[in-house]
N, C-alpha and C. Protein backbone atom coordinates (compact mmCIF):
# COMPACT_ATOMS: atom_id res chain seq x y z
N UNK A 1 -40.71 31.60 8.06
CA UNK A 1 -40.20 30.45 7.34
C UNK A 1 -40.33 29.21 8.22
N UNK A 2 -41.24 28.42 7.74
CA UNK A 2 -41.15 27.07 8.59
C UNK A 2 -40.63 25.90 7.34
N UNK A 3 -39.88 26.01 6.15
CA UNK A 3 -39.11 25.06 5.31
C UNK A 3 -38.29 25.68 5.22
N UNK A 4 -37.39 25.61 3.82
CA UNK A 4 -36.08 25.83 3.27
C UNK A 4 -35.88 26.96 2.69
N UNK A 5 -35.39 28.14 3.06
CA UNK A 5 -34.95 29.53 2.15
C UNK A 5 -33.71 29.70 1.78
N UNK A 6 -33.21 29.88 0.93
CA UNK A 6 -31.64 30.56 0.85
C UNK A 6 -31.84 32.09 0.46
N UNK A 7 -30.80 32.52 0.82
CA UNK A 7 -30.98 34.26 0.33
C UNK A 7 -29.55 34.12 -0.17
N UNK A 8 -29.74 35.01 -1.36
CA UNK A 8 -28.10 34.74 -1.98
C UNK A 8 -27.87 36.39 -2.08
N UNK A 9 -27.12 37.03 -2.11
CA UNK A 9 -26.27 38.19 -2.86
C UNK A 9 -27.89 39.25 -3.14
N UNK A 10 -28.43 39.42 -1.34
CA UNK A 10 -29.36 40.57 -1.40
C UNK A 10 -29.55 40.97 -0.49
N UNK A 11 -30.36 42.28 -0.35
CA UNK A 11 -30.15 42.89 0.92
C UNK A 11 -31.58 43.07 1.36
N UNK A 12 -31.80 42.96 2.84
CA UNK A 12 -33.02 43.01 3.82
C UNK A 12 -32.83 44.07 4.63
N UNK A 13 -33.64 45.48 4.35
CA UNK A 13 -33.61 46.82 5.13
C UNK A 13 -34.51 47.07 5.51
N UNK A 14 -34.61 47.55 6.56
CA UNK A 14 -35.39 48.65 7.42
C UNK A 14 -36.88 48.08 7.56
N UNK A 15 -36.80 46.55 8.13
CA UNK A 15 -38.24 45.91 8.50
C UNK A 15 -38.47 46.01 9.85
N UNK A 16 -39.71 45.84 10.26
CA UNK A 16 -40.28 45.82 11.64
C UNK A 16 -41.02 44.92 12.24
N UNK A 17 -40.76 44.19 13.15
CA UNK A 17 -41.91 43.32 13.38
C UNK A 17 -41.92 43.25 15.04
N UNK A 18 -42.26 42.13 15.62
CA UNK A 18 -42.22 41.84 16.92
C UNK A 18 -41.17 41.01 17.41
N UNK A 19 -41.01 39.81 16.71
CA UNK A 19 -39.53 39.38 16.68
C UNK A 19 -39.54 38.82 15.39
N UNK A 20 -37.64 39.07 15.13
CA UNK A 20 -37.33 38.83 13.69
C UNK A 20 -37.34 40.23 12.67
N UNK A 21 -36.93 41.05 12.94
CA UNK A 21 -37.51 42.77 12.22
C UNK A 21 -36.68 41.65 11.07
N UNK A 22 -35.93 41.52 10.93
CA UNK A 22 -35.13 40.82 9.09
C UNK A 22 -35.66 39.37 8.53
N UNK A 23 -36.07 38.45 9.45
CA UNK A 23 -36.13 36.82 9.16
C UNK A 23 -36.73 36.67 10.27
N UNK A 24 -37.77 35.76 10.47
CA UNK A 24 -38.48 34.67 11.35
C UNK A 24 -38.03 33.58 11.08
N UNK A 25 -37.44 32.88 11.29
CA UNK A 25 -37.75 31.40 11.16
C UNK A 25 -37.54 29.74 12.41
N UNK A 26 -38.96 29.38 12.22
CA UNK A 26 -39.48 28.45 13.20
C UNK A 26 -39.47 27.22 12.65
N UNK A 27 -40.18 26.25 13.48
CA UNK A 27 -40.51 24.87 13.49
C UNK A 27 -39.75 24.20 12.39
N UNK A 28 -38.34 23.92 13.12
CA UNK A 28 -37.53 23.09 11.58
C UNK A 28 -37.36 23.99 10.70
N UNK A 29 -37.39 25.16 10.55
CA UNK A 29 -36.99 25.78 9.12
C UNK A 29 -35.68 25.71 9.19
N UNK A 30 -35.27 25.69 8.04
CA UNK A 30 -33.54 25.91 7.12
C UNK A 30 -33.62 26.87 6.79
N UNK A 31 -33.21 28.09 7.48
CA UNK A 31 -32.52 29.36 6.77
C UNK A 31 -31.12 29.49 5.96
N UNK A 32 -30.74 29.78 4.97
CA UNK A 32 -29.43 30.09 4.54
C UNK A 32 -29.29 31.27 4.18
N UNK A 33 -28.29 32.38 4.66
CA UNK A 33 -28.48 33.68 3.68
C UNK A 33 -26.65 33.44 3.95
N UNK A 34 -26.41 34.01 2.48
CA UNK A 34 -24.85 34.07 1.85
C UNK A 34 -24.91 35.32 1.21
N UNK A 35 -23.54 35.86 1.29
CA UNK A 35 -23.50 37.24 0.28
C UNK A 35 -24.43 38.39 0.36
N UNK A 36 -25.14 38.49 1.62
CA UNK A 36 -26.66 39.31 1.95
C UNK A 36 -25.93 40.08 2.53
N UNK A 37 -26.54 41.73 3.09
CA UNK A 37 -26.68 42.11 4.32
C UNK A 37 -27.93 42.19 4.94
N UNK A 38 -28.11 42.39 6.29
CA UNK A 38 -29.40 42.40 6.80
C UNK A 38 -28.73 43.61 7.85
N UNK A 39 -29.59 44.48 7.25
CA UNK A 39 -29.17 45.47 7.96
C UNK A 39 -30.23 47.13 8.49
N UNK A 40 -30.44 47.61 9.80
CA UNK A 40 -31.34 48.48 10.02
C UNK A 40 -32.86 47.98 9.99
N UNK A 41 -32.82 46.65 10.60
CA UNK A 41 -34.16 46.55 11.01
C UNK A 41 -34.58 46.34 12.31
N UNK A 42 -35.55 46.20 13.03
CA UNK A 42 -36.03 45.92 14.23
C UNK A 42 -37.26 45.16 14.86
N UNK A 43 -36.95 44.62 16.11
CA UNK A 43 -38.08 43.93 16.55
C UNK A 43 -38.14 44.60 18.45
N UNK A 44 -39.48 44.36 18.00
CA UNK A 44 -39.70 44.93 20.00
C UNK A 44 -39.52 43.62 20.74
N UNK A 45 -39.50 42.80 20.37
CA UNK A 45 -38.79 41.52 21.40
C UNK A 45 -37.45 40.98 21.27
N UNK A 46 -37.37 39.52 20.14
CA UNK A 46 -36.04 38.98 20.03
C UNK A 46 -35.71 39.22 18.53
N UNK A 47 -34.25 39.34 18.24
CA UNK A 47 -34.19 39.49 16.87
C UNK A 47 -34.20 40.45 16.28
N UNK A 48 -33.44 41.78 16.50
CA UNK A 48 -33.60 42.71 15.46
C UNK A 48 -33.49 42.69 14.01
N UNK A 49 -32.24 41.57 13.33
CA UNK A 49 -32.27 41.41 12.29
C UNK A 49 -32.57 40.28 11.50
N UNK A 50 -32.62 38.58 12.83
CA UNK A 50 -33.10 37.54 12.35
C UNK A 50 -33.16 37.14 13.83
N UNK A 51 -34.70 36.28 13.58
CA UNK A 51 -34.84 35.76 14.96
C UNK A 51 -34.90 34.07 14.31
N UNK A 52 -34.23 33.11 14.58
CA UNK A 52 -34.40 31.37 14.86
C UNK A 52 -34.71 31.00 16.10
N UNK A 53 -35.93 30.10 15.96
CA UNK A 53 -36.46 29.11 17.51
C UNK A 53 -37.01 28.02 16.90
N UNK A 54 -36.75 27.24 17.95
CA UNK A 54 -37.58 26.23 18.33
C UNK A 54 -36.37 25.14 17.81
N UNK A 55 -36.59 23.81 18.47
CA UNK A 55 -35.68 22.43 18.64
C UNK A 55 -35.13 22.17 16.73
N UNK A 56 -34.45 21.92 15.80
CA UNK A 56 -35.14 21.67 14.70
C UNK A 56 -34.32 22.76 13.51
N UNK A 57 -34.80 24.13 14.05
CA UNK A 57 -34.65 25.06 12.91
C UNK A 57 -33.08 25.14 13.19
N UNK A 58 -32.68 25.68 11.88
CA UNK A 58 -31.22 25.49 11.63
C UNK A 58 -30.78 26.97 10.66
N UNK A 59 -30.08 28.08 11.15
CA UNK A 59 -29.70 29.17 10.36
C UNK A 59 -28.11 29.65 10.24
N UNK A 60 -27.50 29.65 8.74
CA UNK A 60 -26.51 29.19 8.16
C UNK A 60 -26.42 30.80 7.80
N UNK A 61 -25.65 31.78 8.38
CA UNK A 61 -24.97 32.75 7.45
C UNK A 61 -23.57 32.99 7.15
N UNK A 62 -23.27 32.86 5.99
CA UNK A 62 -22.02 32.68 5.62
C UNK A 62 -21.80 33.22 4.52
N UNK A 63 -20.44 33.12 3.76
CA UNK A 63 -20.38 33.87 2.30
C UNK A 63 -19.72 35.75 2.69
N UNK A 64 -18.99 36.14 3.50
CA UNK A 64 -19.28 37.07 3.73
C UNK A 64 -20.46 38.05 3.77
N UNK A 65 -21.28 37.30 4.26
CA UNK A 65 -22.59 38.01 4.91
C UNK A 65 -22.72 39.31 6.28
N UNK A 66 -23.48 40.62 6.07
CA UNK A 66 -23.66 41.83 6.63
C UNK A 66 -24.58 41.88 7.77
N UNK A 67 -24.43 41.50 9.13
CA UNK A 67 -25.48 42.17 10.23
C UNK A 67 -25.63 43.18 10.57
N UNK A 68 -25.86 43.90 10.70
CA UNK A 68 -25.28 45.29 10.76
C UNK A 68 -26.55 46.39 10.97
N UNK A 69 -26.54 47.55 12.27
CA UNK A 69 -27.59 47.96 12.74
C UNK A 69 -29.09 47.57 13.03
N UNK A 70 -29.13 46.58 13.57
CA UNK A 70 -30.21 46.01 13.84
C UNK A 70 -30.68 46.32 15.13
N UNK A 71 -31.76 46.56 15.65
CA UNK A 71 -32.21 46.59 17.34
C UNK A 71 -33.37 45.99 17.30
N UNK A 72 -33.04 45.31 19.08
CA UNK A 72 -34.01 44.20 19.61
C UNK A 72 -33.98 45.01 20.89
N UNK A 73 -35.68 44.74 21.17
CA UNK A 73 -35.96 45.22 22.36
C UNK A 73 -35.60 44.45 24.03
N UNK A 74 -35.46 42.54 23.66
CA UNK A 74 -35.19 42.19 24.31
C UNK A 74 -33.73 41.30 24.32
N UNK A 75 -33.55 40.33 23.58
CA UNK A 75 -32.77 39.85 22.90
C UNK A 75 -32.27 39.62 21.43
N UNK A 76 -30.81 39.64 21.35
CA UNK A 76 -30.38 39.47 19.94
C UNK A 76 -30.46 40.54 18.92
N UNK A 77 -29.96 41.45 19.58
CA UNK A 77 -30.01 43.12 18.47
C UNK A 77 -30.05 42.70 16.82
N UNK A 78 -28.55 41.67 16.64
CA UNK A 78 -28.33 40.94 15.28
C UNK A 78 -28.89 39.78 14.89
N UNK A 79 -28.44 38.84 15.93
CA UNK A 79 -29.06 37.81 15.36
C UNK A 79 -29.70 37.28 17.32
N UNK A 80 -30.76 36.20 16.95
CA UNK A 80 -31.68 36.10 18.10
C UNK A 80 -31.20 34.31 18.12
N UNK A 81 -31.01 33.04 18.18
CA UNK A 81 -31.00 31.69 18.65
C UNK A 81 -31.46 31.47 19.49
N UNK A 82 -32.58 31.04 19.68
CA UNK A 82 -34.00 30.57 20.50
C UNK A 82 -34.15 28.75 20.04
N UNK A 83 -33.40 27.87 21.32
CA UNK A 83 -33.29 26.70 21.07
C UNK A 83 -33.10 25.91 20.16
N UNK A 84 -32.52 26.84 19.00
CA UNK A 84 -31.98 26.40 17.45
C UNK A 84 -30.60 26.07 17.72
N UNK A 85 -30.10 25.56 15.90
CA UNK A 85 -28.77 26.13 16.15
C UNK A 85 -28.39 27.20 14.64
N UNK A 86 -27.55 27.74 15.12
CA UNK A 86 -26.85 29.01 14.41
C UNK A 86 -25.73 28.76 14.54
N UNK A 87 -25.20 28.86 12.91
CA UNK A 87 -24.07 28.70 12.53
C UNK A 87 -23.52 30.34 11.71
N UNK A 88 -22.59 30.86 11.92
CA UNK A 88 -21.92 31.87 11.54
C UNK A 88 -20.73 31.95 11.12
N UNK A 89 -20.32 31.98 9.90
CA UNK A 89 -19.33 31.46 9.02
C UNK A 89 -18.46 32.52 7.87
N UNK A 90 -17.62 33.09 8.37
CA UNK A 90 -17.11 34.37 7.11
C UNK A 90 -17.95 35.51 6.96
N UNK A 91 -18.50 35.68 8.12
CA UNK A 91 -19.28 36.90 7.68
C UNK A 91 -19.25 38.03 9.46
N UNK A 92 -20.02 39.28 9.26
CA UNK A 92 -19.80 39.99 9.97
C UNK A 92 -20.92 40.65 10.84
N UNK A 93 -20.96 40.52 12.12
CA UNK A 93 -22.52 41.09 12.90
C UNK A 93 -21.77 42.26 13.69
N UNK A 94 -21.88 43.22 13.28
CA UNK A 94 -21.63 45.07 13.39
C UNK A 94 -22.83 45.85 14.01
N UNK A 95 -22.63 45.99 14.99
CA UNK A 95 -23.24 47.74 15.26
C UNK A 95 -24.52 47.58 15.76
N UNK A 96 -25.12 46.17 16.36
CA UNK A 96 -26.20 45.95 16.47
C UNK A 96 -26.13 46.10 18.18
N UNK A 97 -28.06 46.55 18.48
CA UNK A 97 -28.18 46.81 20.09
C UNK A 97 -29.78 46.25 20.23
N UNK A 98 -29.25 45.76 21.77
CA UNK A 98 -30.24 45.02 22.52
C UNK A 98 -30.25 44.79 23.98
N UNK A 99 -31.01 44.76 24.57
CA UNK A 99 -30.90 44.54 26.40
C UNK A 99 -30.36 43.56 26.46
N UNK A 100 -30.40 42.43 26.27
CA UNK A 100 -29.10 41.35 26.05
C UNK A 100 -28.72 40.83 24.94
N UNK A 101 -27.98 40.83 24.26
CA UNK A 101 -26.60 39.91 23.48
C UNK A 101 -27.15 41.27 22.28
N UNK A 102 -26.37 42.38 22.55
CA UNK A 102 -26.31 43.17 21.45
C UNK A 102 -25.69 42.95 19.96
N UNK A 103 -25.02 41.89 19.97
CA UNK A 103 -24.52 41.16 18.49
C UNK A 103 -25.63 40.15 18.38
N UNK A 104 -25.51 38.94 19.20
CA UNK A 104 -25.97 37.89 18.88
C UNK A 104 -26.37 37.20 20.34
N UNK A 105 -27.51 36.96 20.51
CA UNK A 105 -28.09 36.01 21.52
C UNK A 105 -28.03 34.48 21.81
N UNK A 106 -27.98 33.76 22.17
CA UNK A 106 -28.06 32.41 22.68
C UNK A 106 -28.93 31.87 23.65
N UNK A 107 -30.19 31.82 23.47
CA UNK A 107 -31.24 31.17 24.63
C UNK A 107 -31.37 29.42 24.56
N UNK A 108 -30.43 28.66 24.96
CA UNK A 108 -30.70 27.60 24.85
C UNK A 108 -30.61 26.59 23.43
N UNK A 109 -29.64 27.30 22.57
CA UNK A 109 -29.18 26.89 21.58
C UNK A 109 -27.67 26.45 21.21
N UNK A 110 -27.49 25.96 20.14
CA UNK A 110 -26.08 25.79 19.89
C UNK A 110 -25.72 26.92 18.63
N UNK A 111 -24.59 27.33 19.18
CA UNK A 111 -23.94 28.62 18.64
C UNK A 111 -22.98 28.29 18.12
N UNK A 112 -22.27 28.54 16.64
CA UNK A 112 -21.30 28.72 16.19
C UNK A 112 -20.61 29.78 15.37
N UNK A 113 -19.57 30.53 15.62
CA UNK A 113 -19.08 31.60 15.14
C UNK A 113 -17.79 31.48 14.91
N UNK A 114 -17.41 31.17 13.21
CA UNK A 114 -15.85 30.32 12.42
C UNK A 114 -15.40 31.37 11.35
N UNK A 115 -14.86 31.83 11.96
CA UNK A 115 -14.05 32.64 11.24
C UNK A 115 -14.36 34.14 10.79
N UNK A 116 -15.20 35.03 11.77
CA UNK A 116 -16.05 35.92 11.58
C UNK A 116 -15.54 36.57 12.99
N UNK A 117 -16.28 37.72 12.42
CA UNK A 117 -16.15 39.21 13.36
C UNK A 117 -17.52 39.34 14.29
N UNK A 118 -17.63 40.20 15.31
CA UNK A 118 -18.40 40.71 16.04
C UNK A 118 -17.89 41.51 16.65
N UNK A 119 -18.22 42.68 16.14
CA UNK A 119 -17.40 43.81 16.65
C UNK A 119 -18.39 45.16 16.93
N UNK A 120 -18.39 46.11 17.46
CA UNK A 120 -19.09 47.54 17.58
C UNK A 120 -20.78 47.11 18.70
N UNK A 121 -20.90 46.09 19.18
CA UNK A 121 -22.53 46.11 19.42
C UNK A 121 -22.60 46.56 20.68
N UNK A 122 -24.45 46.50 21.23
CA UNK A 122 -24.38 47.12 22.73
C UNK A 122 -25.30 46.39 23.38
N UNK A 123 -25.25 46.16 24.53
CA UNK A 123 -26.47 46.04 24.78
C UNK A 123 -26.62 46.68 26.29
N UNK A 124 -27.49 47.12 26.65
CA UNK A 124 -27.87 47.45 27.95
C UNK A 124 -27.60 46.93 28.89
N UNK A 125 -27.87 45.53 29.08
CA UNK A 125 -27.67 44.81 30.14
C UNK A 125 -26.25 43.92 30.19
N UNK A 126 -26.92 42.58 29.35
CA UNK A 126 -24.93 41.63 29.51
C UNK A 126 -25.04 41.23 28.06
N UNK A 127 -23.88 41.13 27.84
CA UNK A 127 -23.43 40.52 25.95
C UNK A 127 -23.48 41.63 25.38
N UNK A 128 -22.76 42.41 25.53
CA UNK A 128 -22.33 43.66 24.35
C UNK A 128 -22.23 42.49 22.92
N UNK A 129 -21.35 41.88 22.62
CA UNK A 129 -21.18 40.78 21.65
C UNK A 129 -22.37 39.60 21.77
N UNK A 130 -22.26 38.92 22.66
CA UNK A 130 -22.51 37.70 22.35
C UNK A 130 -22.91 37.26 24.04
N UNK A 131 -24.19 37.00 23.92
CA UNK A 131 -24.98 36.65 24.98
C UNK A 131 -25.84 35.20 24.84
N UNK A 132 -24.80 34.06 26.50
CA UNK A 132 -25.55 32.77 26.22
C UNK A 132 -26.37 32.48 27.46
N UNK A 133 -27.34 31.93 27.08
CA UNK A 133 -28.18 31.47 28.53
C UNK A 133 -28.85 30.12 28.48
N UNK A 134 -27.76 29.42 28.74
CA UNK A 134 -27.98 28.09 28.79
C UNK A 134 -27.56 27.29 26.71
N UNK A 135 -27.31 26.37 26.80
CA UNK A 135 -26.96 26.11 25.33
C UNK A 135 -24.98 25.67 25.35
N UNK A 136 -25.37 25.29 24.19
CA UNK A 136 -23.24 26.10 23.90
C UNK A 136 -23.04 27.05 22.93
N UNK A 137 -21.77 27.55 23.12
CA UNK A 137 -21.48 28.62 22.39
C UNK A 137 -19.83 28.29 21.51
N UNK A 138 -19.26 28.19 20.50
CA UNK A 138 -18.60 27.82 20.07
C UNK A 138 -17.64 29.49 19.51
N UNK A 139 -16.74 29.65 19.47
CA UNK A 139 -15.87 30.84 18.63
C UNK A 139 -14.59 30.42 18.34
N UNK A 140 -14.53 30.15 17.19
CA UNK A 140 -13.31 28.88 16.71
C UNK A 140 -12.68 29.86 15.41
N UNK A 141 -11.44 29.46 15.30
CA UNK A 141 -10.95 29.71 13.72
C UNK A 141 -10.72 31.38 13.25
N UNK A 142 -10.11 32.02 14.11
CA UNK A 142 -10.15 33.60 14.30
C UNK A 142 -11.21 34.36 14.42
N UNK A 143 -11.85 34.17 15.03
CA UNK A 143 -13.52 34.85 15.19
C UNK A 143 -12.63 35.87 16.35
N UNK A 144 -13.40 37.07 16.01
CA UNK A 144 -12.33 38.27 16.71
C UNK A 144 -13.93 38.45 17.65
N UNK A 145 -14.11 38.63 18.58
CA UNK A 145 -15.57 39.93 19.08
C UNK A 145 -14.41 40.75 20.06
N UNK A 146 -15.00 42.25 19.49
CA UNK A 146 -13.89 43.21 19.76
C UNK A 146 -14.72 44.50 19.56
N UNK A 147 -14.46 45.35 20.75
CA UNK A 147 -15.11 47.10 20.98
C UNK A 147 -16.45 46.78 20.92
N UNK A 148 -17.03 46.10 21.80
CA UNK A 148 -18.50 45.79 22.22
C UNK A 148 -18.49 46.31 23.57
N UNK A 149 -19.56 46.16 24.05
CA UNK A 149 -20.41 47.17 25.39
C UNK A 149 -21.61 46.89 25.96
N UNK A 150 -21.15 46.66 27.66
CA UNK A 150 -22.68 46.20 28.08
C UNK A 150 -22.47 46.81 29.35
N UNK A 151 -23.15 46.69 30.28
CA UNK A 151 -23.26 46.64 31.28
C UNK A 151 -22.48 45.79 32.40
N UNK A 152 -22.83 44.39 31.73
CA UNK A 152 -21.70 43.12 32.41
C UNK A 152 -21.65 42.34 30.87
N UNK A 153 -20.36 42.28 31.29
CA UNK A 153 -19.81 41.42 29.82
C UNK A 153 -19.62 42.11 28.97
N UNK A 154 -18.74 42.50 28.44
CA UNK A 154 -18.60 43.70 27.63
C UNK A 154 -18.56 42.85 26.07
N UNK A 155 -17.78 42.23 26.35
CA UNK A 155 -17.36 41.54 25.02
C UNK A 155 -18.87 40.14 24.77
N UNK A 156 -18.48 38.79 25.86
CA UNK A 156 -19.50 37.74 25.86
C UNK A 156 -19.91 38.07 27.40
N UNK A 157 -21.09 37.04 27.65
CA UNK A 157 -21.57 36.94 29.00
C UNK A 157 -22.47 35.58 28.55
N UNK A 158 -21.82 34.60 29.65
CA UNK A 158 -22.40 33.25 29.83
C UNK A 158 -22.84 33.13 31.17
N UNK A 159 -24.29 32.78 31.02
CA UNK A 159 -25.12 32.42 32.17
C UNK A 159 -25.77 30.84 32.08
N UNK A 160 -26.30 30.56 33.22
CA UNK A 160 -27.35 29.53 33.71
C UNK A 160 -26.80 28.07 32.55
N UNK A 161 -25.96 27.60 32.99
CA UNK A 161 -25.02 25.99 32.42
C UNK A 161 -24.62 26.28 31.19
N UNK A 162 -24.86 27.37 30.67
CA UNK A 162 -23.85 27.29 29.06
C UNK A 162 -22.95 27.24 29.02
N UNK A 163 -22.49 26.27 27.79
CA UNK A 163 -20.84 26.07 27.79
C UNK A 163 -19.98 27.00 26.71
N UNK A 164 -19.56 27.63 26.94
CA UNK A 164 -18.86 28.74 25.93
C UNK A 164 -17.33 28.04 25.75
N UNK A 165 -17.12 27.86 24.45
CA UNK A 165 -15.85 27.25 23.86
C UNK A 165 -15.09 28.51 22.98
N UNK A 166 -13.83 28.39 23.57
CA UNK A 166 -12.93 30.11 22.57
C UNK A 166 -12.18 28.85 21.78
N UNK A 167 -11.58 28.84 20.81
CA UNK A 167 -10.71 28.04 20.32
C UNK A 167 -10.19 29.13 19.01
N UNK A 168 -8.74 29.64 19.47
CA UNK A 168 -7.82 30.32 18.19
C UNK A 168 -8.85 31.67 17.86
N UNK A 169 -9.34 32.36 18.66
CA UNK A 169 -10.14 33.58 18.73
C UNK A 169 -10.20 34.30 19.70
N UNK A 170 -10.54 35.71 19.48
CA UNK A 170 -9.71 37.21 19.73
C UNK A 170 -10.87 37.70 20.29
N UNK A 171 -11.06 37.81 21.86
CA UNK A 171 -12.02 38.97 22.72
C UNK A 171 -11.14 40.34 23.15
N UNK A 172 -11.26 41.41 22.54
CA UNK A 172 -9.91 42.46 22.63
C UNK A 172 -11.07 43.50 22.63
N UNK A 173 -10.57 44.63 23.62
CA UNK A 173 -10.95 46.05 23.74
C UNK A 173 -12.42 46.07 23.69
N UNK A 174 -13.10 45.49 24.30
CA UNK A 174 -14.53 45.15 24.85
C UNK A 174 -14.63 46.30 26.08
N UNK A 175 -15.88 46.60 26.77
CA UNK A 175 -15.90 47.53 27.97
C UNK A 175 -17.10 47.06 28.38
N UNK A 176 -17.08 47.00 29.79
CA UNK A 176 -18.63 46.87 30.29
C UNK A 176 -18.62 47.72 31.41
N UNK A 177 -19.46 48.24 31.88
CA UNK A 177 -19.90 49.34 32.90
C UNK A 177 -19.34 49.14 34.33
N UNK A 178 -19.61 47.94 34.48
CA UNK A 178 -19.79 47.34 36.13
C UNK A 178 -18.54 45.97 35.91
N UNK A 179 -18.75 44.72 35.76
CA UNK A 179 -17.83 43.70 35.61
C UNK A 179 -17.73 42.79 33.97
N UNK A 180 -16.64 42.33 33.83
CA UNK A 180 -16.63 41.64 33.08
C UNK A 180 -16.36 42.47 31.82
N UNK A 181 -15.34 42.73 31.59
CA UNK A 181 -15.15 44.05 30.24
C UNK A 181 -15.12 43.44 28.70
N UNK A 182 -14.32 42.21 29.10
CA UNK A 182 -14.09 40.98 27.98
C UNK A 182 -14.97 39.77 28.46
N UNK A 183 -15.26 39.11 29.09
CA UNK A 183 -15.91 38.11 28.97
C UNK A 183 -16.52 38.09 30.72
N UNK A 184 -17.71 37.67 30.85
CA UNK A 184 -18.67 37.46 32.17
C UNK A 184 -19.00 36.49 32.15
N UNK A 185 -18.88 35.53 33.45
CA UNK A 185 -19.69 34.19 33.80
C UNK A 185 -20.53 34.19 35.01
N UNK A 186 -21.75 33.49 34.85
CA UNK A 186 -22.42 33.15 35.83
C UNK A 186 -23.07 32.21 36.06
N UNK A 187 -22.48 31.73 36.62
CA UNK A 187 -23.18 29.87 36.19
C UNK A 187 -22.87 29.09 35.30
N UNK A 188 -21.90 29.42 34.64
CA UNK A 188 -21.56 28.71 32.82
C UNK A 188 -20.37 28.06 33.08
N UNK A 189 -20.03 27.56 31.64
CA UNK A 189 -18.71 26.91 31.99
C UNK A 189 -18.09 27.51 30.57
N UNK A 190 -16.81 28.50 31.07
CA UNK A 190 -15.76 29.24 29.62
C UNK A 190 -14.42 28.26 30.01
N UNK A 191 -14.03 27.37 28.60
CA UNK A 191 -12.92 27.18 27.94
C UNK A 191 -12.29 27.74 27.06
C-alpha cells in the first residue's frame, strides 16, 4: 500500500512474505484497519502481521482490532514501525514472536498505544511487548502490556535516544531471562 486503505470488520490469515506477512505499507501510505483481526501470519524479516516504513506512512488500528499470532524473523512479531507513525487504539496485539519487540517494534518511529492491551508476546532477544530503538513511544489511557518475555526487557525495552512515555498504564507480570523483567533501558529516556 503506498495510498489510502481501510479494512473494516475482516480478517487477514495465514500470509507470508518477507516483511509485512499481514500488510506492507510504504511511502506515505494511510493504513486503517478497525474491527479486523490479523492474525497467524509471517515474515522472515520485519512485521509478522503488519509491517509500516518510511517518513510519511501513517497506520491507525483501532475499533477493537485482533493481532494475534504473528512471527517476525527480525522485528515486530505483531506489528513492525519503521520510521512511521503507529497509532494503536482499543484494540489488542496477543501472542505474537520475534527477535526483537515480540508485540510491537519501534525503529525510529512514533508509537502510540491508548487504551489497549499487549499481553502474551516473545521475543528472543529485548521487547517481549514492545521494542523501541530510537523514536518515541507513548502508552497512555490504561494500556496494560502484561505476561510478555524476552531475554532483556520482558515487558518494554528502550534503546539508542528513544523516549518512552507510561502515562495511567499497567507493565505487570512481564519476565525476561537476564535483566529488565518489566521494563529495560539503554540509552533511552523512560517517564
Amino acid at each position: 500500500n503506498t495510498g489510502r486503505a481501510t479494512v473494516e470488520g475482516s480478517s487477514v490469515l495465514s500470509n507470508t512474505a518477507t516483511s509485512g506477512g499481514g500488510f506492507y505499507s510504504v511511502s506515505s501510505g494511510q493504513l486503517t484497519i478497525s474491527a479486523s483481526t490479523v492474525v497467524s501470519n509471517s515474515a522472515a524479516d520485519r512485521g509478522g502481521g503488519i509491517a509500516i516504513a518510511q517518513a510519511g506512512s501513517v497506520l491507525t488500528l483501532t475499533n477493537n482490532s485482533l493481532v494475534q499470532d504473528n512471527v517476525a524473523g527480525a522485528t515486530g512479531g505483531g506489528i513492525d514501525n519503521w520510521e512511521a507513525a503507529t497509532r494503536v487504539e482499543s484494540s489488542r496485539v496477543y501472542s505474537n514472536t520475534a527477535f526483537r519487540g515480540g508485540g510491537i517494534a519501534n525503529d525510529f518511529g512514533q508509537l502510540t498505544v491508548d487504551a489497549s492491551s499487549v499481553h502474551f508476546n516473545t521475543a528472543t532477544d529485548a521487547g517481549g511487548g514492545v521494542w523501541s530503538n530510537g523514536g518515541t513511544v507513548s502508552l497512555v489511557s490504561g494500556t496494560t502490556v502484561q505476561s510478555n518475555g524476552a531475554d532483556v526487557g520482558g515487558g518494554l525495552f528502550n534503546q539508542t535516544s528513544s523516549v518512552m512515555v507510561l502515562d495511567a498504564s499497567t507493565v505487570a507480570t512481564n519476565t525476561a531471562m537476564t535483566r529488565g523483567g518489566g521494563i529495560g533501558n539503554a540509552g533511552g529516556v523512560v517517564t
